[in-house]
N, C-alpha and C. Protein backbone atom coordinates (compact mmCIF):
# COMPACT_ATOMS: atom_id res chain seq x y z
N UNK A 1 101.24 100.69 105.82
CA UNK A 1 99.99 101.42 105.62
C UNK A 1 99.27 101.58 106.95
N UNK A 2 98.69 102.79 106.89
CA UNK A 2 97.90 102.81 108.50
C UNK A 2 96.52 103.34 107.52
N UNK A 3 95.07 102.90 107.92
CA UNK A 3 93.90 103.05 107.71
C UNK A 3 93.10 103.38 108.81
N UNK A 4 92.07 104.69 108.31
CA UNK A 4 91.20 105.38 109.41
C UNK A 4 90.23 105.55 108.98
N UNK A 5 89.06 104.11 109.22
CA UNK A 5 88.01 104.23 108.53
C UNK A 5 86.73 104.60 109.64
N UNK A 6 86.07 105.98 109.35
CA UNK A 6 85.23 106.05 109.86
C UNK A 6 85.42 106.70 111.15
N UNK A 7 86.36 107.82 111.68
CA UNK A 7 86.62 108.07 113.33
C UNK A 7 85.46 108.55 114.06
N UNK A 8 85.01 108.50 115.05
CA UNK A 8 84.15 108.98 115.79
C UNK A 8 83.87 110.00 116.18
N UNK A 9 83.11 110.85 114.89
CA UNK A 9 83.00 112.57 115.56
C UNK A 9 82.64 113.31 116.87
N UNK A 10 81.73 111.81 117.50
CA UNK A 10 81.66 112.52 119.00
C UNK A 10 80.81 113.70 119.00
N UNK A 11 79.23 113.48 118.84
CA UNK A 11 78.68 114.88 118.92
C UNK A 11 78.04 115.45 120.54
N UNK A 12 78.54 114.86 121.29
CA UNK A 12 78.60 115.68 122.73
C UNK A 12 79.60 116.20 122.89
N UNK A 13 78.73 118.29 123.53
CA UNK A 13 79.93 119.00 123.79
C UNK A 13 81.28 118.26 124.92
N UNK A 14 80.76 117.01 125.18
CA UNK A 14 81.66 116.69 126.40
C UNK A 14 82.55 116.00 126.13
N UNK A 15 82.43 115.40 124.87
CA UNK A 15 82.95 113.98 124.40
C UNK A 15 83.77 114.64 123.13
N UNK A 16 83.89 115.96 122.86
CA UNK A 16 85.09 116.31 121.81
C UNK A 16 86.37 115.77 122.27
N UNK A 17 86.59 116.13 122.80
CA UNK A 17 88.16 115.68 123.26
C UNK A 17 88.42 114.46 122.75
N UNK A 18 87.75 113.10 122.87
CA UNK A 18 87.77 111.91 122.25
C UNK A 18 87.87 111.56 121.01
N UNK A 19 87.82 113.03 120.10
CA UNK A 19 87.66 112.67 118.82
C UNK A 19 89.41 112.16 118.27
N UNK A 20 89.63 111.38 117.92
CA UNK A 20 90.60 110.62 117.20
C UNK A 20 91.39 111.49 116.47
N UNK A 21 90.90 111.92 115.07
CA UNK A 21 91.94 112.72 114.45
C UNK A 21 92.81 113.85 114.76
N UNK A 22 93.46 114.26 115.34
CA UNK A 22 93.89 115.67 116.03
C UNK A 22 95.52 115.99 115.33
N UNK A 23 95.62 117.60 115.60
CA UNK A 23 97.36 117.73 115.27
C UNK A 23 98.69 116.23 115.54
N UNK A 24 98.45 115.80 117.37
CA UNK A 24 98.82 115.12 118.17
C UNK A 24 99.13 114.22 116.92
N UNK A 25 98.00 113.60 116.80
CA UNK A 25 97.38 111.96 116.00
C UNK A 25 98.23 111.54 114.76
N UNK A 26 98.33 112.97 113.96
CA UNK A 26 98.95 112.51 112.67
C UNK A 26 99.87 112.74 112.86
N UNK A 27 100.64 113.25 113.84
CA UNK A 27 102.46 113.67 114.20
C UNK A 27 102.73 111.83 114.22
N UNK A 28 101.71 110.88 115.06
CA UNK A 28 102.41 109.35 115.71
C UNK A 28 102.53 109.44 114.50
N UNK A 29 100.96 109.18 113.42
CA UNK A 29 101.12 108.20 112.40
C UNK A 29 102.03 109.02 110.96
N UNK A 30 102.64 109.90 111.16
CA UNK A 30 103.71 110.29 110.39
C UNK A 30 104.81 109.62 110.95
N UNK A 31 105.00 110.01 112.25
CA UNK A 31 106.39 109.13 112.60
C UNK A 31 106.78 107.78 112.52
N UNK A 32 105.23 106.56 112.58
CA UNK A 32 105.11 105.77 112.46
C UNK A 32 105.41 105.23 110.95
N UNK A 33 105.17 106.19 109.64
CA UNK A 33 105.49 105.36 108.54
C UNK A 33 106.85 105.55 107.86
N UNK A 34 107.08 104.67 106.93
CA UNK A 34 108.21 104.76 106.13
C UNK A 34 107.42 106.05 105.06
N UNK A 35 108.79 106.07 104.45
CA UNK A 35 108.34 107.56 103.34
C UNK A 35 107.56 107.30 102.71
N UNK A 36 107.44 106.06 102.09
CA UNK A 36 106.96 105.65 100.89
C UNK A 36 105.16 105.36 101.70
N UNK A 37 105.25 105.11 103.13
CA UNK A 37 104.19 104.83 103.41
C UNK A 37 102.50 105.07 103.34
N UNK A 38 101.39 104.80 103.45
CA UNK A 38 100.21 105.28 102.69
C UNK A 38 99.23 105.34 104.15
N UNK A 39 98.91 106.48 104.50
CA UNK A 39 97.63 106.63 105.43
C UNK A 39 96.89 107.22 104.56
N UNK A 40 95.30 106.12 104.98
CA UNK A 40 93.85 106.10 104.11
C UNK A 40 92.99 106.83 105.24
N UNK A 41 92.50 107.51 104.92
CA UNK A 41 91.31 108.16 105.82
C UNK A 41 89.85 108.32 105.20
N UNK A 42 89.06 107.63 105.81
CA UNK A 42 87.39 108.00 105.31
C UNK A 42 86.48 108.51 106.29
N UNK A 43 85.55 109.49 106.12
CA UNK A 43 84.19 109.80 107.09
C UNK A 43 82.91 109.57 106.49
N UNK A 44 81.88 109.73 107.14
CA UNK A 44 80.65 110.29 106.45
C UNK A 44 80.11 111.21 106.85
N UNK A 45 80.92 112.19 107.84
CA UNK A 45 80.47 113.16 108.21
C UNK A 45 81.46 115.08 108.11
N UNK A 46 80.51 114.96 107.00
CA UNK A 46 80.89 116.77 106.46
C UNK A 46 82.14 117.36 107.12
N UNK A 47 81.74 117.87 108.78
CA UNK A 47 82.24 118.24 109.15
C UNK A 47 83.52 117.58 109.57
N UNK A 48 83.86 116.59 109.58
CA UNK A 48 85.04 115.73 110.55
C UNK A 48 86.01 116.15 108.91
N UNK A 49 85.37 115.72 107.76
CA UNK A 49 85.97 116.05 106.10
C UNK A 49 86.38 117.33 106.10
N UNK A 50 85.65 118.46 106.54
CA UNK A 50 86.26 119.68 106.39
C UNK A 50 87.56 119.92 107.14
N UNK A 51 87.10 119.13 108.61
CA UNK A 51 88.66 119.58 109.38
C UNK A 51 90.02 118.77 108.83
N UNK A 52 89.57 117.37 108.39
CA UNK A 52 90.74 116.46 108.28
C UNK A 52 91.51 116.98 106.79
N UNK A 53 90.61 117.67 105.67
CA UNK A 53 91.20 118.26 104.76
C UNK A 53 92.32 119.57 104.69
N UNK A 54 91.74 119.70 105.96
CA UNK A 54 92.72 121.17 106.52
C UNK A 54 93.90 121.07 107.36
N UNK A 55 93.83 119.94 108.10
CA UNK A 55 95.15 119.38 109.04
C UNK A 55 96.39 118.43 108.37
N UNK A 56 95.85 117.28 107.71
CA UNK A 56 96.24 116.61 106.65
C UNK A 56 97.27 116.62 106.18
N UNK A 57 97.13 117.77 105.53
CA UNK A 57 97.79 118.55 104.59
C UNK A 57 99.54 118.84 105.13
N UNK A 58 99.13 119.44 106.62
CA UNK A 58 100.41 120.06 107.22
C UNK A 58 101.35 118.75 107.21
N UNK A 59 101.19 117.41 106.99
CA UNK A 59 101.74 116.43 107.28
C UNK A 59 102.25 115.54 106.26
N UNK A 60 100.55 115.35 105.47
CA UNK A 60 101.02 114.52 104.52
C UNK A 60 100.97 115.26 102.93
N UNK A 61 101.83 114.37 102.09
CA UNK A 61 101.12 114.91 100.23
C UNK A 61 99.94 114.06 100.26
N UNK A 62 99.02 115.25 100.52
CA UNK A 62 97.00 114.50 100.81
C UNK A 62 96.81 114.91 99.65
N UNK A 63 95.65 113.45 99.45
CA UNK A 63 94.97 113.11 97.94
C UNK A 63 93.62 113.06 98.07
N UNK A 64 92.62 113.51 97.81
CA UNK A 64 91.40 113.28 98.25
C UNK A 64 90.88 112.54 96.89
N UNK A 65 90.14 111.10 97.46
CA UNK A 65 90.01 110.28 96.38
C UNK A 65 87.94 110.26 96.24
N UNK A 66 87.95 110.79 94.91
CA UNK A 66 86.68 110.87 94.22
C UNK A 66 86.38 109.69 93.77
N UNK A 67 85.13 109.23 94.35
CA UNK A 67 84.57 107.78 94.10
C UNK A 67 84.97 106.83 95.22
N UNK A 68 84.28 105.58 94.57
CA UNK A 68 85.05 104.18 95.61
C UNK A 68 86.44 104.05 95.33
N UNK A 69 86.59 103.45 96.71
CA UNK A 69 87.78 102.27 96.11
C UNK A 69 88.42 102.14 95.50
N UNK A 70 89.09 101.92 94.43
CA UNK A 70 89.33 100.67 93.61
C UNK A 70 89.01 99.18 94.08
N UNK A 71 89.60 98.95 95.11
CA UNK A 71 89.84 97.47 95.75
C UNK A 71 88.77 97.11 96.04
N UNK A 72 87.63 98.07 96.56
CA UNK A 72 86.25 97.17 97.33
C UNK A 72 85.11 98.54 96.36
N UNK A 73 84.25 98.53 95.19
CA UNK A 73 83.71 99.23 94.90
C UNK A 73 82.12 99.09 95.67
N UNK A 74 82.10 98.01 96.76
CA UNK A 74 80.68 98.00 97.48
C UNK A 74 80.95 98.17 98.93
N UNK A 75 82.68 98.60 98.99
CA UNK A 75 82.51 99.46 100.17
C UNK A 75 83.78 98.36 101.22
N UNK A 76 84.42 99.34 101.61
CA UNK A 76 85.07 98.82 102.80
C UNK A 76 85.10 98.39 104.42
N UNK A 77 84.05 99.24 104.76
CA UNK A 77 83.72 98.81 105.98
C UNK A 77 81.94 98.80 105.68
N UNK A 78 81.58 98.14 107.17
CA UNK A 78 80.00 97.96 107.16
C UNK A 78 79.36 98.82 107.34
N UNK A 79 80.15 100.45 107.73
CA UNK A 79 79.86 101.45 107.90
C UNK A 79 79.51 102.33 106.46
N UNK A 80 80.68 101.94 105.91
CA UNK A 80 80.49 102.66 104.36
C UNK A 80 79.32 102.04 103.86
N UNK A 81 79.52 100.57 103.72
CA UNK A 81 78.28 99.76 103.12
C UNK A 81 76.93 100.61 103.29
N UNK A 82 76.66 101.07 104.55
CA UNK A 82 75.27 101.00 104.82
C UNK A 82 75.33 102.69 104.57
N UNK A 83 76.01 103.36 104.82
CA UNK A 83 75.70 104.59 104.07
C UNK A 83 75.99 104.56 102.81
N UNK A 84 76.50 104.19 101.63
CA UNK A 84 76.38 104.06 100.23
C UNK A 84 74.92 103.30 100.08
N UNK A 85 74.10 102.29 100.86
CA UNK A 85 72.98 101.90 100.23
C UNK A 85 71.44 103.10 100.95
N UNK A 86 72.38 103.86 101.93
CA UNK A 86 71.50 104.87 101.97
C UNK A 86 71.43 106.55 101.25
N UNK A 87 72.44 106.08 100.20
CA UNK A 87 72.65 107.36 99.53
C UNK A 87 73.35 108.56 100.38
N UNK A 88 73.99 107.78 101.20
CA UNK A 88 74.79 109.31 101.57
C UNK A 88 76.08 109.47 101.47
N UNK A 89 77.00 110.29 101.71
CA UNK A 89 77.99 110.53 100.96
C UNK A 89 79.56 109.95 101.66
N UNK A 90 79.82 109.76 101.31
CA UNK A 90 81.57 109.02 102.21
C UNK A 90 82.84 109.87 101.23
N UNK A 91 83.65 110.65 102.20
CA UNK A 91 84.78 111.42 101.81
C UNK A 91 85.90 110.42 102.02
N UNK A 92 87.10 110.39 101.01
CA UNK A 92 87.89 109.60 100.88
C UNK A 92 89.20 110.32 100.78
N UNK A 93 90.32 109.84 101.10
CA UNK A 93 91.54 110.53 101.10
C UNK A 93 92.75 109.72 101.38
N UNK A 94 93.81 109.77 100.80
CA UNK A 94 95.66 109.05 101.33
C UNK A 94 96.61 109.94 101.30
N UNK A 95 97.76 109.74 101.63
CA UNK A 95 98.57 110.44 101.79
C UNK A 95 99.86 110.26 101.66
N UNK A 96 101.23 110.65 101.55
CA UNK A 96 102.27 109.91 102.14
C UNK A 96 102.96 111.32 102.69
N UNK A 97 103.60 110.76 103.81
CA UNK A 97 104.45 111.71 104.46
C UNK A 97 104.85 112.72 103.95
N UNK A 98 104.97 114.01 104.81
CA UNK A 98 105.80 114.72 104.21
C UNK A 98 107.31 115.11 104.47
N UNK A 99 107.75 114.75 103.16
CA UNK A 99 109.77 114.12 103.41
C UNK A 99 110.22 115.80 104.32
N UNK A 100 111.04 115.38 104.90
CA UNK A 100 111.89 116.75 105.50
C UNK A 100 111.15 116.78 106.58
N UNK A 101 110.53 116.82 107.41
CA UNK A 101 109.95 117.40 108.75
C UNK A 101 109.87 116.63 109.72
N UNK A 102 111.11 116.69 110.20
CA UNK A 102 111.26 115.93 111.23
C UNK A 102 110.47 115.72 112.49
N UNK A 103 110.37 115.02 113.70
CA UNK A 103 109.49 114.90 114.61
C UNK A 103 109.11 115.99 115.50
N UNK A 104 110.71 116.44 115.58
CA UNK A 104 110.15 117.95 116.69
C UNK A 104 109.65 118.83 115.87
N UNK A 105 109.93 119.39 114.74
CA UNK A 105 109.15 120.06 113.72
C UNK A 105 107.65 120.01 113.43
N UNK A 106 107.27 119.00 113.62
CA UNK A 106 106.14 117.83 113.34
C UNK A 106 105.46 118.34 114.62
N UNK A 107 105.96 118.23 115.49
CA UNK A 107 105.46 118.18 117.42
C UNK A 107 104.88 119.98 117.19
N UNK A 108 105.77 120.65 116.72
CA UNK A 108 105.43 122.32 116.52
C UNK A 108 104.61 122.88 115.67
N UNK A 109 104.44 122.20 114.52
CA UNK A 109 103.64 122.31 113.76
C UNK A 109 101.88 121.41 114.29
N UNK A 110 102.05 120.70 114.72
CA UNK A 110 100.67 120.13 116.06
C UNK A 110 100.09 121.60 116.84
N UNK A 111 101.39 121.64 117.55
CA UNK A 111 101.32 122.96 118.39
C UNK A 111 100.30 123.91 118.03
N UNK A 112 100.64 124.49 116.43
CA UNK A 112 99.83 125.41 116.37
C UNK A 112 98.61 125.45 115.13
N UNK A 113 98.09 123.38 115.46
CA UNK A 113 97.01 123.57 114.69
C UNK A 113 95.61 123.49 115.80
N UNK A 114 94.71 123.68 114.97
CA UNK A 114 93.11 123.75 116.10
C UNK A 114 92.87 122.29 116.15
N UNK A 115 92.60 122.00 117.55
CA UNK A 115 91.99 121.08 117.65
C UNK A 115 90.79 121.03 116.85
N UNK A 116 90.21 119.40 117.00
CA UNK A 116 88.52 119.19 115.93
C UNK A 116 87.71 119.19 117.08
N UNK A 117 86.90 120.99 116.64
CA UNK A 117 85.69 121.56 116.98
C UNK A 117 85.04 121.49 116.31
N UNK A 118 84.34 120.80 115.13
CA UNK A 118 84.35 121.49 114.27
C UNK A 118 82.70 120.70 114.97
N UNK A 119 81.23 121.06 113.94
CA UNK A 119 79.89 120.78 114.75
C UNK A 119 80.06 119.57 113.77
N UNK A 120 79.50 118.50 114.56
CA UNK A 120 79.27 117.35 113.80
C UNK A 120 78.01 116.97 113.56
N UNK A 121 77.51 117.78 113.42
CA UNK A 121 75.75 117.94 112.78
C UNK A 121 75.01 116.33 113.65
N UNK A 122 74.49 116.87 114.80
CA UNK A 122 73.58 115.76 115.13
C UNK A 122 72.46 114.78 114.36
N UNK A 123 72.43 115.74 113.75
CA UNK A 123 71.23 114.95 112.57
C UNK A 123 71.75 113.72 111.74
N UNK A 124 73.52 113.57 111.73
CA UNK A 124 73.80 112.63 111.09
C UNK A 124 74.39 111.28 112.39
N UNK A 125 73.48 111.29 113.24
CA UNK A 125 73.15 110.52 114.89
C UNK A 125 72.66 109.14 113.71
N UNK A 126 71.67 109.68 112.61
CA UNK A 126 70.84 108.37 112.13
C UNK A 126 71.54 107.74 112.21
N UNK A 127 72.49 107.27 110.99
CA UNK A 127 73.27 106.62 110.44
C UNK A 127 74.07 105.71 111.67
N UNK A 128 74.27 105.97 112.80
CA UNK A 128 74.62 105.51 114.29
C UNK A 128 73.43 104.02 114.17
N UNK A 129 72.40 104.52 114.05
CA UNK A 129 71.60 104.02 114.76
C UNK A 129 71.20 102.66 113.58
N UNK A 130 71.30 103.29 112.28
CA UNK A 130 71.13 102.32 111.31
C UNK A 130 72.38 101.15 111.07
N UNK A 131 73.31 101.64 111.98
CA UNK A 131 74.19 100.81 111.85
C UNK A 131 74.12 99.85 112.45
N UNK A 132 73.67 100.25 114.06
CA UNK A 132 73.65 99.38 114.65
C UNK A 132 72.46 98.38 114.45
N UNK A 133 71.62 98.53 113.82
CA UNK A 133 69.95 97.35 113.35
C UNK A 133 70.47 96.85 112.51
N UNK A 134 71.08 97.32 111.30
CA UNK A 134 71.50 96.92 110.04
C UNK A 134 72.03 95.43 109.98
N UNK A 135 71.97 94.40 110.32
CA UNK A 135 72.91 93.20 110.14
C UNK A 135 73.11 92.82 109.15
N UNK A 136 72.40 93.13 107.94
CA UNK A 136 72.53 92.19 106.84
C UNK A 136 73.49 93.41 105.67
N UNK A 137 74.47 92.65 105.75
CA UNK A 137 75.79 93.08 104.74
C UNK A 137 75.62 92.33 103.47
């Protein structure tokens, strides 16, 4: 299993490049699993959900999971925690490989997806900031 809770949308025009999820990203962690294997992905931010629903796809059989958990219904990271007790929203999703597409296939199909431009709405900066005061889990 590989888990991606929370990647860093990076809302400086300077600091896109840093963003984590990319074509590149899910080529390793495809190559990295067995078939049967399970990559979990969560955000709380709209936009990072719109792109990762659209890239995803080219890779894995993506599931986008409505609701919590099962395993932790008060939240998996301290990140989720504190946006579920602030009412805001957390996008959820797994996957497993997709059988047949081999690595160079995989490498070409990267090739010709968009990098994540996508605007990561500064306004959701709060939640940064509440995270970091927040100590009590």
């Amino acid at each position: 299993e590989i888990h991606c809770y929370h990647p860093q949308p990076y809302y400086e025009p300077s600091q896109v490049h840093l963003r984590l999820i990319t074509p590149r990203f899910l080529v390793l962690v495809h190559r990295t699993l067995i078939s049967s294997g399970l990559f979990f992905i969560q955000t709380d931010n709209p936009g990072y959900w719109h792109y990762i629903r659209a890239i995803v796809p080219v890779f894995f059989d993506f599931h986008e999971r409505i609701g919590r958990w099962p395993d932790a219904p008060k939240g998996r990271t301290r990140r989720e925690i504190i946006a579920l007790r602030r009412g805001l929203p957390i996008f959820r999703g797994w996957g497993t490989p997709k059988q047949g597409v081999s690595e160079a296939e995989a490498l070409r199909l990267a090739e010709a997806l968009p990098p994540p431009l996508f605007d990561a709405d500064r306004r959701l900066r709060e939640l940064d900031a509440w995270e970091k005061k927040d100590l009590r889990i």
